[in-house]
Protein backbone atom coordinates (compact mmCIF):
# COMPACT_ATOMS: atom_id res chain seq x y z
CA UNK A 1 -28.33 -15.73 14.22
CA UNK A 2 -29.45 -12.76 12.79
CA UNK A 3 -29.86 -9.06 13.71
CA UNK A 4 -33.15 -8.01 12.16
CA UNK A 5 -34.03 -4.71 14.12
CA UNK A 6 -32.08 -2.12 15.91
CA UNK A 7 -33.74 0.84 18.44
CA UNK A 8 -31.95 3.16 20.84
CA UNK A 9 -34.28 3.42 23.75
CA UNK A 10 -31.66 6.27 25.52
CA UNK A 11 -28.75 8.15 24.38
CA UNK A 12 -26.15 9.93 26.72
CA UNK A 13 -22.92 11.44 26.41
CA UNK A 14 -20.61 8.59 26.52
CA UNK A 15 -23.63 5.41 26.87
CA UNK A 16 -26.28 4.28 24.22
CA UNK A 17 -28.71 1.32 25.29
CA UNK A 18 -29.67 -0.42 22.39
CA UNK A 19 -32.50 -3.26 21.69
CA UNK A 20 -31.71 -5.59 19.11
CA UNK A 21 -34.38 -8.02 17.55
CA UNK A 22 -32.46 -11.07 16.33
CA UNK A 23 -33.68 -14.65 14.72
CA UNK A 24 -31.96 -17.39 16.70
CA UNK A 25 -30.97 -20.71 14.88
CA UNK A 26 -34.82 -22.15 16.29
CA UNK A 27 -36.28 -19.31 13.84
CA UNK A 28 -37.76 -17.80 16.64
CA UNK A 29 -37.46 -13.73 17.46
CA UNK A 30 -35.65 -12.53 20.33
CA UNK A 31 -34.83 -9.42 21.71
CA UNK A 32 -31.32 -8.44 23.45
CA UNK A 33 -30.43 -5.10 25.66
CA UNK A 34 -26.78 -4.28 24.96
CA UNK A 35 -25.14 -0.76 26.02
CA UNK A 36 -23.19 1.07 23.49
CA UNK A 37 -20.09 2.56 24.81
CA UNK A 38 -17.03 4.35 22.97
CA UNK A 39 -14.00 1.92 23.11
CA UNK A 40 -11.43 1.91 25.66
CA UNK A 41 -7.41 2.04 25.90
CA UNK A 42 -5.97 0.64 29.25
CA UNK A 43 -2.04 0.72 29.72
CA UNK A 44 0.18 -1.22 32.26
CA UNK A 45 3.00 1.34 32.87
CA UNK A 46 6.09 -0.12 34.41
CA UNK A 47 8.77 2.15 36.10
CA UNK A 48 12.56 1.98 34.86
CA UNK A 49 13.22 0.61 38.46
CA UNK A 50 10.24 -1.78 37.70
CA UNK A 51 7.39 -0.09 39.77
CA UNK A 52 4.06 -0.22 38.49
CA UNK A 53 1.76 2.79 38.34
CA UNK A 54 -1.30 2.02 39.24
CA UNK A 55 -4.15 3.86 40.00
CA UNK A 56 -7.20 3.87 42.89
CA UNK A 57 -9.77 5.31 40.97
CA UNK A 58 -13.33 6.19 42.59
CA UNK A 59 -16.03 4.89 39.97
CA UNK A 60 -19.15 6.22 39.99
CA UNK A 61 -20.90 3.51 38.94
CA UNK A 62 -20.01 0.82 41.89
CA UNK A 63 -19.87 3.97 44.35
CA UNK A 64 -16.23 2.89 45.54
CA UNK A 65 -12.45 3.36 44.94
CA UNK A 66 -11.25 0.80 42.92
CA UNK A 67 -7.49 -0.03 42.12
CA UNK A 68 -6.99 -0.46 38.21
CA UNK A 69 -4.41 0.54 35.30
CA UNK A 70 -4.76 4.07 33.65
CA UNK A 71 -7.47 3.52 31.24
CA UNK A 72 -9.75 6.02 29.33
CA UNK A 73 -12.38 6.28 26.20
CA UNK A 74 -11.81 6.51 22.37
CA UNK A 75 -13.77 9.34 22.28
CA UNK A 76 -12.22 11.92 20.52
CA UNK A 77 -12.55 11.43 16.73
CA UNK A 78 -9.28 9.99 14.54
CA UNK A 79 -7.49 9.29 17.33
CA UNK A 80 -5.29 5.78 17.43
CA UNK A 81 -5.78 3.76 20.37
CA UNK A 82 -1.90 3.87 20.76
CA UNK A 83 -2.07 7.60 20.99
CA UNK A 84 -4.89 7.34 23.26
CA UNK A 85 -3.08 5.26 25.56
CA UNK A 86 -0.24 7.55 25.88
CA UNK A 87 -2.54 10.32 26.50
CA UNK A 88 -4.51 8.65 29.14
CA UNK A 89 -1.31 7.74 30.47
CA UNK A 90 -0.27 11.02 30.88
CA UNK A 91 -3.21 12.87 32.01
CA UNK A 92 -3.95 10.47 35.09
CA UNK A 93 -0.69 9.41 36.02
CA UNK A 94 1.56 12.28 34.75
CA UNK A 95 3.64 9.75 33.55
CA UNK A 96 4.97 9.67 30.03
CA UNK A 97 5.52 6.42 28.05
CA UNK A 98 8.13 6.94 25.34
CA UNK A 99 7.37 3.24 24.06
CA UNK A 100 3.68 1.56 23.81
CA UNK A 101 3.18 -2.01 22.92
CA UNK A 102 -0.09 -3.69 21.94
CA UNK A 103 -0.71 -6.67 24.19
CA UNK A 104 -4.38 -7.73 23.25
CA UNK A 105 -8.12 -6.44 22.51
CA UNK A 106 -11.11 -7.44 23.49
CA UNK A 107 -15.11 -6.76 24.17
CA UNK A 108 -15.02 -5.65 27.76
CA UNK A 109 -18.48 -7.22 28.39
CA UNK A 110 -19.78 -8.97 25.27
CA UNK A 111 -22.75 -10.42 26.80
CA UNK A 112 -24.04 -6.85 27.77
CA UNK A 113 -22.18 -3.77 25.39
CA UNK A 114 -19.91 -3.88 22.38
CA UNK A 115 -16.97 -1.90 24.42
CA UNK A 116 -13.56 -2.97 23.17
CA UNK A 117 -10.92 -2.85 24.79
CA UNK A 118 -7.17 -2.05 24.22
CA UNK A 119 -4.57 -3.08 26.34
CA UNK A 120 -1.06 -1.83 26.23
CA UNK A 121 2.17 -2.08 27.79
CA UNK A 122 4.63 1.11 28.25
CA UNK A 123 7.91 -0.02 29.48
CA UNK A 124 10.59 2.42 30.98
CA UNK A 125 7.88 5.31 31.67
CA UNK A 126 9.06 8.51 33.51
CA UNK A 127 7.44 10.91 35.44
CA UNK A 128 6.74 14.93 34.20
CA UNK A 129 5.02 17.60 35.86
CA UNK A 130 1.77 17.11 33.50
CA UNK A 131 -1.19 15.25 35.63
CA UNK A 132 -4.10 16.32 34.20
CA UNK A 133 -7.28 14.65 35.10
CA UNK A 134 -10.73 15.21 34.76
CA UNK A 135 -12.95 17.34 36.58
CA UNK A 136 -14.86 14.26 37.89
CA UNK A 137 -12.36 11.81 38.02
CA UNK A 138 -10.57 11.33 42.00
CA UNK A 139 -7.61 9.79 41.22
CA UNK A 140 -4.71 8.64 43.84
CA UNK A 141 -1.30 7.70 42.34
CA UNK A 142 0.02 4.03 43.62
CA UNK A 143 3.36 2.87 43.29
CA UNK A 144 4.15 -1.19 43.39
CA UNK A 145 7.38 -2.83 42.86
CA UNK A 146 6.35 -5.24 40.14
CA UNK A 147 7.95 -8.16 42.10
CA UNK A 148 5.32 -7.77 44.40
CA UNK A 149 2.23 -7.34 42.52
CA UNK A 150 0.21 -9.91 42.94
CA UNK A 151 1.30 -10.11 46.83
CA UNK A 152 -0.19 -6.46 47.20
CA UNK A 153 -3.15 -6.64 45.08
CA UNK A 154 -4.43 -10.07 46.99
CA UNK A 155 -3.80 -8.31 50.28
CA UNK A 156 -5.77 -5.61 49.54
CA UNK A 157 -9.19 -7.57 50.16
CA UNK A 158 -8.59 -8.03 53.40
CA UNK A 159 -8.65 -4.04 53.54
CA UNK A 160 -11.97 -4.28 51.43
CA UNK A 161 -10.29 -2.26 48.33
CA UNK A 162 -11.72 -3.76 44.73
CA UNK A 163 -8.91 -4.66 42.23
CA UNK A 164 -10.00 -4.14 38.54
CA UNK A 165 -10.32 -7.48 36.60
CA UNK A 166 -9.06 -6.16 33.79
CA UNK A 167 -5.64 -5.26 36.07
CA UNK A 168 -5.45 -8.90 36.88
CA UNK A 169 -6.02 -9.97 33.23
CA UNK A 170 -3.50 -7.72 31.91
CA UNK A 171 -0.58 -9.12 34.39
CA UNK A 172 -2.07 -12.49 32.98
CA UNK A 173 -1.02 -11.69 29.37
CA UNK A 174 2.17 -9.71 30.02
CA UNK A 175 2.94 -13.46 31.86
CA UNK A 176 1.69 -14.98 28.55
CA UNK A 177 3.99 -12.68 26.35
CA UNK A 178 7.12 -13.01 28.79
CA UNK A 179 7.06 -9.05 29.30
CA UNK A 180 6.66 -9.41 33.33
């Protein structure tokens, strides 16, 4: 495969959509759509008293609350996705991780965008007094004893609330790395 052509056919604030001629292995020419999206830091904060802080997060894009980690964009320039993640941390939550480790990263949707993602754990988090989130974002705080996780996310279909794959991937590799 190669990538012979590149054309932005729009350009927002935070999204580019792309078109991308390619050659396959058949020689033949091909086109591809892919969205262009600043990478992403999401954290799975755990409580001293092992509660997790998740988030229910209305997203504009599915038009519904959705319950997920604290996540947020790379976009301001320089900045380490490790200092990012503490950041985001902080603004949505208003919890403060004193300790961040680096679980995994990966393309968010590779067949459709180039977002990476960064996923990090913050043990032993505490609260402060500093919730700061954005103008646009409608965020509500939840609290779940991390013994009772999974229990709690699968019973929240039968009230129709959307878990976040990404949440259920990230309690897959904190399994994985013995940290849960």
């Amino acid at each position: 495969m190669k990538i012979t052509k590149r054309r932005c056919v729009y350009k927002g604030k935070y999204l580019k959509v792309i078109e991308k001629e390619f050659i396959g292995d058949n020689n033949k020419r091909f086109v591809w759509e892919c969205a262009e999206r600043h990478d992403a830091v999401f954290v799975f904060p755990v409580t001293k008293d092992k509660q997790v802080i998740l988030e229910k997060n209305y997203r504009i894009p599915a038009e519904d609350f959705i319950i997920e980690i604290p996540a947020g964009l790379l976009d301001k320039k320089g900045e380490k996705p490790e200092v990012a993640a503490k950041r985001e941390l902080l603004e949505e939550t208003g919890y403060l991780a004193t300790k961040i480790i680096p679980i995994y990263d990966y393309y968010l949707t590779p067949a459709s965008g180039s977002h990476r993602v960064y996923l990090f754990y913050a043990p032993n988090v505490v609260p402060t007094d500093k919730i700061n989130p954005e103008d646009a974002e409608y965020i509500e705080i939840i609290k779940v004893p991390i013994k009772n996780l999974e229990k709690f996310l699968i019973g929240q279909k039968k009230k129709r609330v959307k878990i976040d794959v990404n949440l259920w991937g990230a309690i897959a590799l904190l399994k994985i790395k013995k940290l849960v």
